[in-house]
PDB file of N, CA and C in Angstrom:
ATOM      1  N   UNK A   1      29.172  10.340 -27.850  1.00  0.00           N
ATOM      2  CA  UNK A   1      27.860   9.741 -27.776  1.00  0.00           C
ATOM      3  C   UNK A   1      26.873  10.649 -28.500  1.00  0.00           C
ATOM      4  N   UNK A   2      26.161   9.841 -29.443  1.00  0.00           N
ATOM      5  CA  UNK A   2      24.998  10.687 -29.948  1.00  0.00           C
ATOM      6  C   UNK A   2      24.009  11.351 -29.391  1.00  0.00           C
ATOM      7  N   UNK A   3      23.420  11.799 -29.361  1.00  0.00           N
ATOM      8  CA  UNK A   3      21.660  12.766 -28.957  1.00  0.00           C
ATOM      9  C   UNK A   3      20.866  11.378 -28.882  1.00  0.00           C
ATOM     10  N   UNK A   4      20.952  10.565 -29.477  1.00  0.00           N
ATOM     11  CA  UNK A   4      19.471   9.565 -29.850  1.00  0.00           C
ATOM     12  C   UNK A   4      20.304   8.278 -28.998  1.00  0.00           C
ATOM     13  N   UNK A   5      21.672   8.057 -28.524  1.00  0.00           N
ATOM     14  CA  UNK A   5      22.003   6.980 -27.211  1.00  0.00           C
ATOM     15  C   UNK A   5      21.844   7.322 -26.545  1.00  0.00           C
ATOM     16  N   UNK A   6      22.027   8.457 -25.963  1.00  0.00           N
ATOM     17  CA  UNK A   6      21.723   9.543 -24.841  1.00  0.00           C
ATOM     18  C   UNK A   6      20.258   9.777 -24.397  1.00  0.00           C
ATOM     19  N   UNK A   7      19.503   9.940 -25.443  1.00  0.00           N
ATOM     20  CA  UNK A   7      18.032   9.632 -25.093  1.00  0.00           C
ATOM     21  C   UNK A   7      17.675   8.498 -24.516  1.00  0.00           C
ATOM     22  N   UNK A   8      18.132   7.404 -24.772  1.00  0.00           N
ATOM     23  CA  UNK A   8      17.905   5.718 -24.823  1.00  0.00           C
ATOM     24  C   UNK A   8      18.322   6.322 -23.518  1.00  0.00           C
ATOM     25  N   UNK A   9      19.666   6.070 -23.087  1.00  0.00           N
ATOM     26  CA  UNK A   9      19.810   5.792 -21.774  1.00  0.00           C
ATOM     27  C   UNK A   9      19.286   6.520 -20.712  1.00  0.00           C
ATOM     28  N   UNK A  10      19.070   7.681 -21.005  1.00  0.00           N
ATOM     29  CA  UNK A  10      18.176   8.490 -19.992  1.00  0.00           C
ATOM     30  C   UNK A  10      16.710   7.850 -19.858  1.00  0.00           C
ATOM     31  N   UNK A  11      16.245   7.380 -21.114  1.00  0.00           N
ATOM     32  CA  UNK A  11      14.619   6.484 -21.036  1.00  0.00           C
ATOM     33  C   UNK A  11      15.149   5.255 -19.466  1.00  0.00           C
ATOM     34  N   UNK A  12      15.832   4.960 -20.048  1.00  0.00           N
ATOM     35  CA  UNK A  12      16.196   3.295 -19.048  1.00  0.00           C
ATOM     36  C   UNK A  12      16.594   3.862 -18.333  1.00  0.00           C
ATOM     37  N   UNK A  13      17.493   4.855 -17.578  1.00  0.00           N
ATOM     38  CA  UNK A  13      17.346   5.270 -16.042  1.00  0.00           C
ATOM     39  C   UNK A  13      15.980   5.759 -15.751  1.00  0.00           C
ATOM     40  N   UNK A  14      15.671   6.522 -16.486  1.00  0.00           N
ATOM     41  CA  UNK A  14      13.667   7.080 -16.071  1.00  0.00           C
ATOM     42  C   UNK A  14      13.239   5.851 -15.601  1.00  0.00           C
ATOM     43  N   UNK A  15      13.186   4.902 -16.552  1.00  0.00           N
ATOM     44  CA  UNK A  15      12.646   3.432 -15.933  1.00  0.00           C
ATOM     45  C   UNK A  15      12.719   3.227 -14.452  1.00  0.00           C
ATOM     46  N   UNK A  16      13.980   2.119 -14.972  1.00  0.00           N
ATOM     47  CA  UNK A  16      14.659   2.176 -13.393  1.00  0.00           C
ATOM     48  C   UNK A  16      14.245   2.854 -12.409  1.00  0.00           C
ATOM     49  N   UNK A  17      14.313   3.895 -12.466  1.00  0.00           N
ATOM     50  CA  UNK A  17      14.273   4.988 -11.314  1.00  0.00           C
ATOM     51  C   UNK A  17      12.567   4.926 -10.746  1.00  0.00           C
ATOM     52  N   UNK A  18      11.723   4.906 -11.557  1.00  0.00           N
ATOM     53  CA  UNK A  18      10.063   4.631 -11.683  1.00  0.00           C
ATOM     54  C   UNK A  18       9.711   3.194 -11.207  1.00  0.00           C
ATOM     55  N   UNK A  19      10.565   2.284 -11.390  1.00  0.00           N
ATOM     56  CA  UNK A  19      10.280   0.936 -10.869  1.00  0.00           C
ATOM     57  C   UNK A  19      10.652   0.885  -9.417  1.00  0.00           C
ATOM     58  N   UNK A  20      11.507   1.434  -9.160  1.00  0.00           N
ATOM     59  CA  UNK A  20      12.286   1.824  -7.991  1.00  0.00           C
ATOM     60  C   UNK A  20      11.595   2.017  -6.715  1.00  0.00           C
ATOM     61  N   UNK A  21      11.063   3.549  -7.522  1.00  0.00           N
ATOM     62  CA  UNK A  21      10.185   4.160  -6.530  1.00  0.00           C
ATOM     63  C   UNK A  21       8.673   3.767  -5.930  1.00  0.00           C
ATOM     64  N   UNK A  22       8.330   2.595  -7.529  1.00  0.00           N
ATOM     65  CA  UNK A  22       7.067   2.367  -6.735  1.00  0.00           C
ATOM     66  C   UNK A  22       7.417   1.168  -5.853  1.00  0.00           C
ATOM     67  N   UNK A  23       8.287   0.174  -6.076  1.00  0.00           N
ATOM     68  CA  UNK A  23       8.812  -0.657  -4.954  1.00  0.00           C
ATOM     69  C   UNK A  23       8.891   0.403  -3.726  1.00  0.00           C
ATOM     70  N   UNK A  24       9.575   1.213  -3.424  1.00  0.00           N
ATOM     71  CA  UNK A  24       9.891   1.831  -2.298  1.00  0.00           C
ATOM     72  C   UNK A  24       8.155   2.429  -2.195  1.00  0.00           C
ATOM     73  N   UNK A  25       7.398   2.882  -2.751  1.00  0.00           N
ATOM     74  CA  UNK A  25       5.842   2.980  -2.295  1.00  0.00           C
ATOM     75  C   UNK A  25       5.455   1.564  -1.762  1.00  0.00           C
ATOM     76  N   UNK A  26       5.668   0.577  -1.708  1.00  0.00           N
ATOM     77  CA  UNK A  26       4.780  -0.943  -1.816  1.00  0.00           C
ATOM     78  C   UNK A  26       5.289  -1.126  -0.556  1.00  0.00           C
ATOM     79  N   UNK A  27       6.875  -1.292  -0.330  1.00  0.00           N
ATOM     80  CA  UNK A  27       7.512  -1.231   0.891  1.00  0.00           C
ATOM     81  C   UNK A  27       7.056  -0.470   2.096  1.00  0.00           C
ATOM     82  N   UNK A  28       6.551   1.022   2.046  1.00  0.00           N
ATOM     83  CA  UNK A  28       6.412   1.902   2.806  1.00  0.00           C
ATOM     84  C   UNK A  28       4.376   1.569   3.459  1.00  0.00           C
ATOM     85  N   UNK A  29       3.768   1.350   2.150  1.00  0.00           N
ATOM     86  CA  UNK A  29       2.708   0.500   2.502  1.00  0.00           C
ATOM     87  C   UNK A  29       2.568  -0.730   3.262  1.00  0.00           C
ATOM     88  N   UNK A  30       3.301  -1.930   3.190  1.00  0.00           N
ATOM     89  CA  UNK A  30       3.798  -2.767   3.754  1.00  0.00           C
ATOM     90  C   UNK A  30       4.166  -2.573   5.234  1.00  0.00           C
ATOM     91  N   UNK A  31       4.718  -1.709   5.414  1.00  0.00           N
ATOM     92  CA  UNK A  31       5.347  -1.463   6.964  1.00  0.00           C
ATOM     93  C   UNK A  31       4.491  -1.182   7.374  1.00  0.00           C
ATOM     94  N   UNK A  32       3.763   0.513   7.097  1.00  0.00           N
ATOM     95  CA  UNK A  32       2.411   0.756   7.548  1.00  0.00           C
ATOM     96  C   UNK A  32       1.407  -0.393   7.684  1.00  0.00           C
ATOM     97  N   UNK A  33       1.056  -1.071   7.146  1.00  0.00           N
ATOM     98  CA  UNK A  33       0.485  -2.078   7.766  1.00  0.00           C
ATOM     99  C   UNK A  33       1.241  -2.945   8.611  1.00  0.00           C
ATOM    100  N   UNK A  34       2.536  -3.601   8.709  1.00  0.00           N
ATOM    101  CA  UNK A  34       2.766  -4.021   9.933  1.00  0.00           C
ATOM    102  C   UNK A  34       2.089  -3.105  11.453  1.00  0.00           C
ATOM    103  N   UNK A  35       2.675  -2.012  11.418  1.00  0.00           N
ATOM    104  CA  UNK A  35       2.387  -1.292  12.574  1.00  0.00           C
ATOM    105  C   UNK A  35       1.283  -1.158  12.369  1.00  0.00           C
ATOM    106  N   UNK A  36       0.376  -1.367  11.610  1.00  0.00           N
ATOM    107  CA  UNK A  36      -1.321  -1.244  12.259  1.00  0.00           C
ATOM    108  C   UNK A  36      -1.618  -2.533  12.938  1.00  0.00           C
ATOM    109  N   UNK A  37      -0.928  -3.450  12.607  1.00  0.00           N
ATOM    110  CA  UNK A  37      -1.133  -4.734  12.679  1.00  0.00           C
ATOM    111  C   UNK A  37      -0.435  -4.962  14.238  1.00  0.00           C
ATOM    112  N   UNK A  38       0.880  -4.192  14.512  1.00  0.00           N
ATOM    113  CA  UNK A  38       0.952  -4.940  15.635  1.00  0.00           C
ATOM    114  C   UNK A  38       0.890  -3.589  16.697  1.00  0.00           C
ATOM    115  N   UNK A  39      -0.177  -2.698  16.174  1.00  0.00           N
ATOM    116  CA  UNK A  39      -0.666  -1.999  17.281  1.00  0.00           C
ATOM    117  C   UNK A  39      -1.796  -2.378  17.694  1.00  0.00           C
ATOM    118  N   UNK A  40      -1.488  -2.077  19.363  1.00  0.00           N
ATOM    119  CA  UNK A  40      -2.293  -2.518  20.316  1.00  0.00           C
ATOM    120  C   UNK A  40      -2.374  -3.596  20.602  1.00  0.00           C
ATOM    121  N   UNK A  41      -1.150  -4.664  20.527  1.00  0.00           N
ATOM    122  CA  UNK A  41      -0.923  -5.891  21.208  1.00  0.00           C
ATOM    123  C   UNK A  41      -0.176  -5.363  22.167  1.00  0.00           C
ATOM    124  N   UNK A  42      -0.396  -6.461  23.374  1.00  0.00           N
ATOM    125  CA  UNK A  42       0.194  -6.200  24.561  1.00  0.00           C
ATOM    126  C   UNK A  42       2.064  -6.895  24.810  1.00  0.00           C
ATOM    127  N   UNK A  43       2.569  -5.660  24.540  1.00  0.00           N
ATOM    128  CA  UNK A  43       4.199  -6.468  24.813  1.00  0.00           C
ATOM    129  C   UNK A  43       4.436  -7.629  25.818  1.00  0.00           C
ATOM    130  N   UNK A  44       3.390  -7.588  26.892  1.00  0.00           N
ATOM    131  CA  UNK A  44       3.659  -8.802  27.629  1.00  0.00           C
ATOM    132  C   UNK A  44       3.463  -9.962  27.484  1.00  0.00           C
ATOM    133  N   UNK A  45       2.607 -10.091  26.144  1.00  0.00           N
ATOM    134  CA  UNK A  45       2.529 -11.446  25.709  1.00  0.00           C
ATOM    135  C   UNK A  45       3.140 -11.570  24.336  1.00  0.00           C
ATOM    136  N   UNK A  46       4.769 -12.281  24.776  1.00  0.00           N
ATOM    137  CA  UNK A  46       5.375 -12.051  23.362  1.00  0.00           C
ATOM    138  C   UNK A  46       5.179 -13.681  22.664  1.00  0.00           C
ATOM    139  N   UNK A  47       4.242 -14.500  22.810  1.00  0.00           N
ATOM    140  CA  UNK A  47       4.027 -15.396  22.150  1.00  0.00           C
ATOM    141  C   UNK A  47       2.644 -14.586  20.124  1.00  0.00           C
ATOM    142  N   UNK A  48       1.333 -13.780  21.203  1.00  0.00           N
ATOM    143  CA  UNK A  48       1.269 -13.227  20.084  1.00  0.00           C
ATOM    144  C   UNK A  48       2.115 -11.906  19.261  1.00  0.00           C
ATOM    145  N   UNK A  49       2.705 -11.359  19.621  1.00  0.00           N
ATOM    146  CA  UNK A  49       3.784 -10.942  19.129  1.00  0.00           C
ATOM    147  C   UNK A  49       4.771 -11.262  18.192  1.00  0.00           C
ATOM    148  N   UNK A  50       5.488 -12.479  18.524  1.00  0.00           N
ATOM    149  CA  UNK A  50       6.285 -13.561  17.679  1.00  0.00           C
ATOM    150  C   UNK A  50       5.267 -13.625  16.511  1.00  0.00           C
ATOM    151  N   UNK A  51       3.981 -13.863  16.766  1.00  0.00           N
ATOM    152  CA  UNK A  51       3.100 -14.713  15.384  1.00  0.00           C
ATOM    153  C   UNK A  51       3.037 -13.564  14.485  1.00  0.00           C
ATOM    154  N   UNK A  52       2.286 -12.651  15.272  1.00  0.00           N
ATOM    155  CA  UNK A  52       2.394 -11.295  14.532  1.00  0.00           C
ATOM    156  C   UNK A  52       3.648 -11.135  12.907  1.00  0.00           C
ATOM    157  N   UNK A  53       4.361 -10.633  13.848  1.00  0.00           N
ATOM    158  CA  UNK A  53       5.749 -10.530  12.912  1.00  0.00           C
ATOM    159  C   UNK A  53       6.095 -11.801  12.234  1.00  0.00           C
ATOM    160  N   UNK A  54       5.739 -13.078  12.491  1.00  0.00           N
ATOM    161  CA  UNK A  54       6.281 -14.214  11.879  1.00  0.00           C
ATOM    162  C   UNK A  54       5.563 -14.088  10.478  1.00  0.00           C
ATOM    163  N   UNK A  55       3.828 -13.579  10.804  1.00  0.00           N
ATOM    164  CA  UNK A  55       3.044 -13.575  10.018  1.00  0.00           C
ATOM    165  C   UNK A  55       3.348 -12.338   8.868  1.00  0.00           C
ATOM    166  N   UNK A  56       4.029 -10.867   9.009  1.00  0.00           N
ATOM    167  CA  UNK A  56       4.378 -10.102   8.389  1.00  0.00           C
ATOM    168  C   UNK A  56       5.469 -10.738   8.115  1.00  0.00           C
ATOM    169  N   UNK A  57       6.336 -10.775   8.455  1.00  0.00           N
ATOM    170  CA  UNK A  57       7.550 -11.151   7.992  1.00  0.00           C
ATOM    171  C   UNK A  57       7.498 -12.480   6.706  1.00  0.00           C
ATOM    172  N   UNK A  58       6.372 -13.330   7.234  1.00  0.00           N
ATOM    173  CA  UNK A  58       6.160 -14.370   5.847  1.00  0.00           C
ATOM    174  C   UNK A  58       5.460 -13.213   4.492  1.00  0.00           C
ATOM    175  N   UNK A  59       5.010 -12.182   4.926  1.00  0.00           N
ATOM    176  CA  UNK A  59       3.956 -11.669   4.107  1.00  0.00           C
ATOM    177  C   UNK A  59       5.081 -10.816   2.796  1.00  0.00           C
ATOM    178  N   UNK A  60       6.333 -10.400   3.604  1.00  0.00           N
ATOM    179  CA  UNK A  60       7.160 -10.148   2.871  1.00  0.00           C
ATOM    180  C   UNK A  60       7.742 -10.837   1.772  1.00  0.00           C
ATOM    181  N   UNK A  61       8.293 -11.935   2.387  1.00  0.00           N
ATOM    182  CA  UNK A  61       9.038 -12.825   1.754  1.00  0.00           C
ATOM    183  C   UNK A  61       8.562 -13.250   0.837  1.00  0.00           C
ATOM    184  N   UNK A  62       6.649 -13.426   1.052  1.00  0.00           N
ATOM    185  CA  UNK A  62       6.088 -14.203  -0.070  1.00  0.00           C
ATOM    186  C   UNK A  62       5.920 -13.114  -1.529  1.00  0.00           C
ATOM    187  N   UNK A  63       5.866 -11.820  -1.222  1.00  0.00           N
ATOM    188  CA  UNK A  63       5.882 -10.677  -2.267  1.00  0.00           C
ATOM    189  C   UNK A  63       7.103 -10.456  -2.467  1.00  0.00           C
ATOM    190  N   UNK A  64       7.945 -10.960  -2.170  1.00  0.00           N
ATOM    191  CA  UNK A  64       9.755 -10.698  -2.589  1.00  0.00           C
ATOM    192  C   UNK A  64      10.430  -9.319  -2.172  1.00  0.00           C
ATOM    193  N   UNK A  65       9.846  -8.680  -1.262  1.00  0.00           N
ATOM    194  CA  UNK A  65      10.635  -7.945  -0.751  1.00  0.00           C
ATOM    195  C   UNK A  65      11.672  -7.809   0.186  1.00  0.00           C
TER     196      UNK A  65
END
């Protein structure tokens, strides 16, 4: 393998690896807001609870994670 394919493919893992990570930032944001979101609801009422998470959980799906 040449110096100049070898470059190429190291560019496209750099990529990769950079797309990666900011998904895994977006994700880690994402959660953090779940748990702001379902702090300080009361576990005994798991009707808002259910909505809660139904409502994160759509929030996911709709950003494709």
């Amino acid at each position: 393998m040449r110096f100049e394919e070898s470059y190429i493919k190291i560019n496209r893992f750099r990529s990769a690896s950079e797309l990666k990570l900011q998904q895994i930032k977006q994700h880690s944001k994402l959660i953090d807001g779940a748990f702001i979101e379902l702090n300080g609801i009361n576990e005994n009422n798991p009707e808002i609870v259910s909505r809660r998470i139904n409502k994160i959980s759509s929030h996911f799906i709709e950003h494709g994670f």
